[in-house]
Protein backbone atom coordinates (compact mmCIF):
# COMPACT_ATOMS: atom_id res chain seq x y z
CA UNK A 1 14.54 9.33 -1.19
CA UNK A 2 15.46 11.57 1.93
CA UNK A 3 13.40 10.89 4.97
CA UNK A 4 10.90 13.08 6.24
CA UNK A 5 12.38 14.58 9.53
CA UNK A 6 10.41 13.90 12.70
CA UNK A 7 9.18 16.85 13.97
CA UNK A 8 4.93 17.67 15.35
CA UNK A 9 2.75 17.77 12.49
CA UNK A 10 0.30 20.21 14.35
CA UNK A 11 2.78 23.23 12.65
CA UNK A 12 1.48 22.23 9.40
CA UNK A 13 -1.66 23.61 10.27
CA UNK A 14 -1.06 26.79 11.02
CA UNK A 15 0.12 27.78 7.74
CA UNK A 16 -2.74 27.94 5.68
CA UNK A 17 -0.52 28.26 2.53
CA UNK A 18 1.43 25.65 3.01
CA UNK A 19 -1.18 23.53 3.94
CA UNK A 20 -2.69 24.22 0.68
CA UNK A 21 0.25 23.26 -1.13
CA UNK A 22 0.37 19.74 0.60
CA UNK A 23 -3.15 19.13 0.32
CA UNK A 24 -3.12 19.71 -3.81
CA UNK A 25 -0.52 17.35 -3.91
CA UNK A 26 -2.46 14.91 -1.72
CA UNK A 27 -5.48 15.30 -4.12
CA UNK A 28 -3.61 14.62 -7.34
CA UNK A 29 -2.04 11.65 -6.20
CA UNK A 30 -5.30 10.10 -4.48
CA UNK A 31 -7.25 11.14 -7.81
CA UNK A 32 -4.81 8.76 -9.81
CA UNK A 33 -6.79 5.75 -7.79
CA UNK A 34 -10.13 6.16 -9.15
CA UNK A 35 -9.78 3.04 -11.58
CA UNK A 36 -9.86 1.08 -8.53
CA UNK A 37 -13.41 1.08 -7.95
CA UNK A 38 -15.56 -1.50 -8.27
CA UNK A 39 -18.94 -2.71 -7.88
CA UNK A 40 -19.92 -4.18 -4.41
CA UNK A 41 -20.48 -8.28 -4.17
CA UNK A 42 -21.17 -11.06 -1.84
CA UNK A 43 -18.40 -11.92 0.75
CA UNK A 44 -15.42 -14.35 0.23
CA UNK A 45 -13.07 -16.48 2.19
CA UNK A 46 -9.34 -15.93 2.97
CA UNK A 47 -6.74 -17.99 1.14
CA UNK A 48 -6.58 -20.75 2.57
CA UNK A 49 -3.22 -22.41 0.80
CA UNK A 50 -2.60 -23.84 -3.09
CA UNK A 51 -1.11 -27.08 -3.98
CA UNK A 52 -0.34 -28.01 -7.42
CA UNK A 53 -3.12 -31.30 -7.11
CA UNK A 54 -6.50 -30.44 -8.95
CA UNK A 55 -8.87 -31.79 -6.10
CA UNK A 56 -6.72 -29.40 -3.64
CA UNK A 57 -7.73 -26.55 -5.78
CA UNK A 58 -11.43 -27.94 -5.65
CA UNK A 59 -11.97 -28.28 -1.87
CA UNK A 60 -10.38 -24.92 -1.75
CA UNK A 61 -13.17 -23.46 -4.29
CA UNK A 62 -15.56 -24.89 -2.24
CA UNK A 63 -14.83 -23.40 0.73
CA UNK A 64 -15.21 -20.33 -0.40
CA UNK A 65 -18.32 -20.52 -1.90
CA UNK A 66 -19.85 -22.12 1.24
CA UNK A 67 -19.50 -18.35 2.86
CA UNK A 68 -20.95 -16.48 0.07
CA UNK A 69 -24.35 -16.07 1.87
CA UNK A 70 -22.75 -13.73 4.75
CA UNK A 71 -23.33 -10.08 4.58
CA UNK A 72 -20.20 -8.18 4.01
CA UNK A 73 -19.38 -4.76 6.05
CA UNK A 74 -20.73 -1.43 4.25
CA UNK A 75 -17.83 1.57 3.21
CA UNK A 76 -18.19 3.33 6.62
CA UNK A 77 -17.83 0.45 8.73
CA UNK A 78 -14.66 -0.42 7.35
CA UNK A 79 -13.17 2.56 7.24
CA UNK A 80 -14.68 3.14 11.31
CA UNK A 81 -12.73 0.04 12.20
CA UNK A 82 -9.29 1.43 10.67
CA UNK A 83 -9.80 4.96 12.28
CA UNK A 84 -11.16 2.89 15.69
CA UNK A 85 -7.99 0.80 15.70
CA UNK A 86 -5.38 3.32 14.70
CA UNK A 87 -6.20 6.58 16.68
CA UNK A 88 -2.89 8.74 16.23
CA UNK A 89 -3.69 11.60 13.53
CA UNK A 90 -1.76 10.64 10.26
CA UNK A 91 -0.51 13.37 7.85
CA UNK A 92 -2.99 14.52 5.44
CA UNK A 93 -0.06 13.50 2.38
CA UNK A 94 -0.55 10.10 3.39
CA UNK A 95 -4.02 9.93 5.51
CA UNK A 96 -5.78 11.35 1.62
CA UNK A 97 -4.52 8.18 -0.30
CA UNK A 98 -4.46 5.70 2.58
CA UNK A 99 -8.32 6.88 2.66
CA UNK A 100 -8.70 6.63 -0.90
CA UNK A 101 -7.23 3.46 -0.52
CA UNK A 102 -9.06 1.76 1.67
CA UNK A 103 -12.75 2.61 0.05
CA UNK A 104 -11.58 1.26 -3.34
CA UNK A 105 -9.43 -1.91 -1.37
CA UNK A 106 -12.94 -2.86 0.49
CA UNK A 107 -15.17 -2.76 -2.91
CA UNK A 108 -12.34 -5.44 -4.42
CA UNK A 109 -12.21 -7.34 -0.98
CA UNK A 110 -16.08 -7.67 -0.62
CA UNK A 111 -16.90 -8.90 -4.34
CA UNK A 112 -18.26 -11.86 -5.09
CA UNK A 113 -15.22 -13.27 -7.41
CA UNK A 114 -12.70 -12.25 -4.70
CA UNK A 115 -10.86 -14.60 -3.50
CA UNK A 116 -7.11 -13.52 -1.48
CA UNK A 117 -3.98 -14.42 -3.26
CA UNK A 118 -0.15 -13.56 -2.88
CA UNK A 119 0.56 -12.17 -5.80
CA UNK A 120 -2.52 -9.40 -4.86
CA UNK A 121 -0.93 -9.41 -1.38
CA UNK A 122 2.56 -8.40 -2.88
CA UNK A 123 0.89 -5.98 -4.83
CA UNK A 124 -0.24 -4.01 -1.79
CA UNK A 125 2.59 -4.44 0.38
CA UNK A 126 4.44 -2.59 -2.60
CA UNK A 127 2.30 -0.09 -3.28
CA UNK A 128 2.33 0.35 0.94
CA UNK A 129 5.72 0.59 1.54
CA UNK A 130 5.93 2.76 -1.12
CA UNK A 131 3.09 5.70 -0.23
CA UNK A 132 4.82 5.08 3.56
CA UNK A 133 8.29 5.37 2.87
CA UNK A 134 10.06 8.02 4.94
CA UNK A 135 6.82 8.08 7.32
CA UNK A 136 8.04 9.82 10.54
CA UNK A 137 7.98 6.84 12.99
CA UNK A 138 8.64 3.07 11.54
CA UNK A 139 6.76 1.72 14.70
CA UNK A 140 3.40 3.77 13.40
CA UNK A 141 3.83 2.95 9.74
CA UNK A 142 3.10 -0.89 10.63
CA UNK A 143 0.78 0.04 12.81
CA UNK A 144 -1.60 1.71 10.33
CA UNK A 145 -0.63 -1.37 8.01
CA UNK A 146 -2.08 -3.57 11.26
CA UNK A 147 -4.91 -1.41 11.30
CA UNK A 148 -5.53 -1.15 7.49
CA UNK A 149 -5.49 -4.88 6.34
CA UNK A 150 -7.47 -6.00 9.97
CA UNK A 151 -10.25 -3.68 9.26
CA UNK A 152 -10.27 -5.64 5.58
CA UNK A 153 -10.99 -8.29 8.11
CA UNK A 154 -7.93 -10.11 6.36
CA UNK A 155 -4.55 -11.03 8.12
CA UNK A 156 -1.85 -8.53 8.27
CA UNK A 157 0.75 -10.99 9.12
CA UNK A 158 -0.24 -13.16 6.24
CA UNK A 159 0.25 -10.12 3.49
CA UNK A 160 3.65 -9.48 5.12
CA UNK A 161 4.57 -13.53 4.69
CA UNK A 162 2.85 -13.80 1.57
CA UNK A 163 4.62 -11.06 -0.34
CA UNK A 164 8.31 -12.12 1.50
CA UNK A 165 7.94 -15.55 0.30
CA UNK A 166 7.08 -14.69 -3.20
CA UNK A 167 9.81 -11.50 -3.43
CA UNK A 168 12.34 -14.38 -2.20
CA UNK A 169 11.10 -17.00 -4.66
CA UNK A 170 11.23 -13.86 -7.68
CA UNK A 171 15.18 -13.18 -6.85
CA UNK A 172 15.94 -16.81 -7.32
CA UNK A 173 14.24 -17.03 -10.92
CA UNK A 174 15.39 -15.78 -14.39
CA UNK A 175 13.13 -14.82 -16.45
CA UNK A 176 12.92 -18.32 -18.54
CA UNK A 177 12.09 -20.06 -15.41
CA UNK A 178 9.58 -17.03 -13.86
CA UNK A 179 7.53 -17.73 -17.41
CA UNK A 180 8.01 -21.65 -16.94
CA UNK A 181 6.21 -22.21 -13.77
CA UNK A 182 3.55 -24.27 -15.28
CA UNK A 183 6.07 -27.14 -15.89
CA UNK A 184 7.71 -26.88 -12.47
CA UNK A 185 6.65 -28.08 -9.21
CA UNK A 186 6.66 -25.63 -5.75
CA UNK A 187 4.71 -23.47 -3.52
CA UNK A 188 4.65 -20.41 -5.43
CA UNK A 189 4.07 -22.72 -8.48
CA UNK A 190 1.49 -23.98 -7.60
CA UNK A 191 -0.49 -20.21 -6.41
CA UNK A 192 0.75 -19.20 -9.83
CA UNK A 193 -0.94 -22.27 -11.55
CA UNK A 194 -4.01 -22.25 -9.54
CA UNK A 195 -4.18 -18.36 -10.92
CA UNK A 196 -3.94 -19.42 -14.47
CA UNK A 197 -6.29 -22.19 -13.56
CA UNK A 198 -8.85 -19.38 -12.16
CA UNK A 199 -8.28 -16.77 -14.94
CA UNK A 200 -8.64 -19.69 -17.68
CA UNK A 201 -12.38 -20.08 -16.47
CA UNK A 202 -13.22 -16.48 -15.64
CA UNK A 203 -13.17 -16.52 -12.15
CA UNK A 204 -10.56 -14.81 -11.37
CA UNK A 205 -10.97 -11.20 -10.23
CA UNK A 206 -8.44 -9.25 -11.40
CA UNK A 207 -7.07 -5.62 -10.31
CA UNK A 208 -4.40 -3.48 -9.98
CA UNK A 209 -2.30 -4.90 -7.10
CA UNK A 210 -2.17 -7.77 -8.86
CA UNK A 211 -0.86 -6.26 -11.50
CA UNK A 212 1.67 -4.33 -9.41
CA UNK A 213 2.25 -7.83 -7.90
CA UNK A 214 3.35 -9.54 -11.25
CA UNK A 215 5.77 -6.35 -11.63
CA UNK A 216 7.45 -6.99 -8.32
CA UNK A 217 7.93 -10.64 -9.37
CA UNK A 218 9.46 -8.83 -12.66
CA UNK A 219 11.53 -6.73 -10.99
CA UNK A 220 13.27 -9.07 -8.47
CA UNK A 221 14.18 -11.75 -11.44
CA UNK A 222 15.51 -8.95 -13.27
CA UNK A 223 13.26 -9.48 -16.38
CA UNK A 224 13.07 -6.22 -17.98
CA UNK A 225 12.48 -7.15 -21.17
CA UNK A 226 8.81 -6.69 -22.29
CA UNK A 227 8.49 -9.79 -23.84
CA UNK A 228 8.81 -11.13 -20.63
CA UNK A 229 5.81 -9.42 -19.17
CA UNK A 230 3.96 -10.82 -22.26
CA UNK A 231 4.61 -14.33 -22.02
CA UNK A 232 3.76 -14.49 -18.05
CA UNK A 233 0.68 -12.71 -18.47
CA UNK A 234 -0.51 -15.15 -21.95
CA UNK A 235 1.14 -18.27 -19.03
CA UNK A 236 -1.41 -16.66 -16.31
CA UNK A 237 -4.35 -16.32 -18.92
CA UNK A 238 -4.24 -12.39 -17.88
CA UNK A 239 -4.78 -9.45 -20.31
CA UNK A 240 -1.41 -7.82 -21.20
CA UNK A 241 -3.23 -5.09 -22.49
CA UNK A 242 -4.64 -3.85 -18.78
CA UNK A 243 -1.62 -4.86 -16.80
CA UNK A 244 0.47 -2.16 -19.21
CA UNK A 245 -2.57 -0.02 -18.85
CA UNK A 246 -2.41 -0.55 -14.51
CA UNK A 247 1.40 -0.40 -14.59
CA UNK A 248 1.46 2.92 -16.44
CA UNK A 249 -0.58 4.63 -13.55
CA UNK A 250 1.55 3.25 -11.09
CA UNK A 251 4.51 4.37 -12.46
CA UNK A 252 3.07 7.68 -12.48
CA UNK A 253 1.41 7.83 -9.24
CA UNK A 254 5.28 6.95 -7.86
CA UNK A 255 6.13 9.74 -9.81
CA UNK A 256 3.77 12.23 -7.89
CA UNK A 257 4.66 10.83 -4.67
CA UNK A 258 8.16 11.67 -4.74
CA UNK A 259 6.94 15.23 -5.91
CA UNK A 260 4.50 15.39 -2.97
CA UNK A 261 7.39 13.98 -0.15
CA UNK A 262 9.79 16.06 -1.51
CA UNK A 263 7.22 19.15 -1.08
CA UNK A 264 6.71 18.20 2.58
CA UNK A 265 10.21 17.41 3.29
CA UNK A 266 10.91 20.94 2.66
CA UNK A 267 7.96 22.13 4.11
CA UNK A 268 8.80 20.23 7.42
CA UNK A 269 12.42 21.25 7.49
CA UNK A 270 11.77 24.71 7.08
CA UNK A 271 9.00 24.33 10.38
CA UNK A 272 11.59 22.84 12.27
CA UNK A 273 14.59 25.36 11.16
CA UNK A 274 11.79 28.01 12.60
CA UNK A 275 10.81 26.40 15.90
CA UNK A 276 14.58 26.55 16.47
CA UNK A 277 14.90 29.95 15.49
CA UNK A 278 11.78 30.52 17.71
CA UNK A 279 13.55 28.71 20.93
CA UNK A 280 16.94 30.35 20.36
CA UNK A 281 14.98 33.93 20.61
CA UNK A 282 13.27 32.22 23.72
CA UNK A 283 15.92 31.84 25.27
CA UNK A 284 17.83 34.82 24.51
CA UNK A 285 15.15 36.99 25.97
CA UNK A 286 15.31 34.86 29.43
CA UNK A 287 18.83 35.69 29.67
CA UNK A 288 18.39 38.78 28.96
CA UNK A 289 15.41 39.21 31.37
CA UNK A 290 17.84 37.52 34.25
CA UNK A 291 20.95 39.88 33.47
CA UNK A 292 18.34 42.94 33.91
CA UNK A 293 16.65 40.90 37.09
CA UNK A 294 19.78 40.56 38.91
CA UNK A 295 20.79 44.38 38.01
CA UNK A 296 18.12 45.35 39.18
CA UNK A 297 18.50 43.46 42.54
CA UNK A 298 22.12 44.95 42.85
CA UNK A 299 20.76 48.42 42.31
């Protein structure tokens, strides 16, 4: 996909048509989220680290229980501290689903089930990196991931780690031994079995990231097949039935966000095309303005 040019977003509004245009776009792709929501619980704890030991698993449980009694953020606090911490404006393509994003990603951090993992963390980075790809400035795309994941009052740096370290572990797997985790000993392993553990005895909390997470993992081991998919998800104690269901909206939200780039790609280049039109006329009319000045002078 083509980069958006760099050029000042403020000449997007003042075309009321094209605005329009964008903004449609921005709606039907944000619209695709609304399976996200969920009900609002008690506050969790941060992942705090998995080993493959049962009583590791068990302290770890505890831990997070023991903070259950705090009172989470509401909706508008969370998204305050976002807007608070990134200030630049963002472009309504993106600012729509990053908003829609972060309402729905706050009623999943904040129930009472949730509990971080790094297969949910991979799921985000990827669906991140790709609303964000071709943003105009690399520098501000991580800053409004900074922003984002820190006003989840989660760690930024530990989503980015997280989802390298299991996108490393997936490209060194075939699909036999990406299904076969169970019998095998290592980091990612053991997050995998103490997922299976979790989802064997209903507490895990399950959502789309994580679903976009175990596709990643899919993706880098180069297991296309769909039995593949099917005997990770009966290995994880996860229901194939939504992860097809959560995988089929992805794919076609991807789908409308190429549409909606490629919309403001144009859009953008054809701004730019006319500010430079606009500057050459500039500064044809100065020089034409001096050649009559210094006439004039002669005269």
């Amino acid at each position: 996909m083509a980069a958006v040019t760099s050029v000042s977003f403020s000449a997007i509004a003042q075309s009321f048509t094209e605005r329009k245009s964008v903004a449609s776009w921005s709606r039907s792709f944000s619209s695709n989220f609304d399976s996200f929501r969920f009900p609002v619980g008690g506050f969790s704890c941060h992942y705090v680290g998995v080993k493959a030991s049962n009583s590791s698993s068990s302290r770890m449980l505890i831990h997070c229980m023991s903070t259950a009694t705090d009172v989470p953020p509401t909706v508008s606090e969370t998204k305050f501290n976002f807007l608070n911490s990134y200030k630049k404006p963002i472009p309504s393509i993106y600012n729509t689903v990053l908003q829609e994003l972060i309402v729905q990603q706050h009623l999943m951090r904040y129930k009472r089930s949730y509990r971080y993992d790094p297969v949910f963390a991979l799921g985000f980075v990827t669906v991140y990196d790709q609303l964000m790809q071709g943003y105009p400035s690399d520098e501000d795309r991580e800053a409004i991931f900074q922003a984002y994941i820190n006003a989840l009052n989660e760690e930024p740096e530990q989503y980015r780690i997280d989802a390298k370290k299991l996108e490393d572990w997936a490209r060194s797997q075939t699909p036999s031994s990406l299904v076969d985790f169970s019998s095998k000993e290592g980091e990612v392993e053991g997050i995998l079995k103490d997922i299976a553990e979790r989802a064997g005895n209903g507490s895990f909390s399950y959502s789309r990231f994580f679903a976009i997470g175990l596709f990643r993992l899919l993706e880098l081991s180069n297991s296309t097949e769909p039995t593949v998919l099917e005997k990770l998800c009966a290995a994880l104690n996860i229901n194939k039935r939504g992860v097809d269901r959560d995988l089929d909206v992805y794919r076609n939200l991807l789908s409308k966000l190429v549409q909606a780039k490629e919309l403001l790609k144009e859009y953008v280049d054809r701004e730019k095309k006319k500010q430079e039109e606009r500057a050459s006329s500039q500064k044809a009319n100065e020089a034409v303005k001096s050649c009559l000045g210094e006439a004039l002078h002669v005269s």
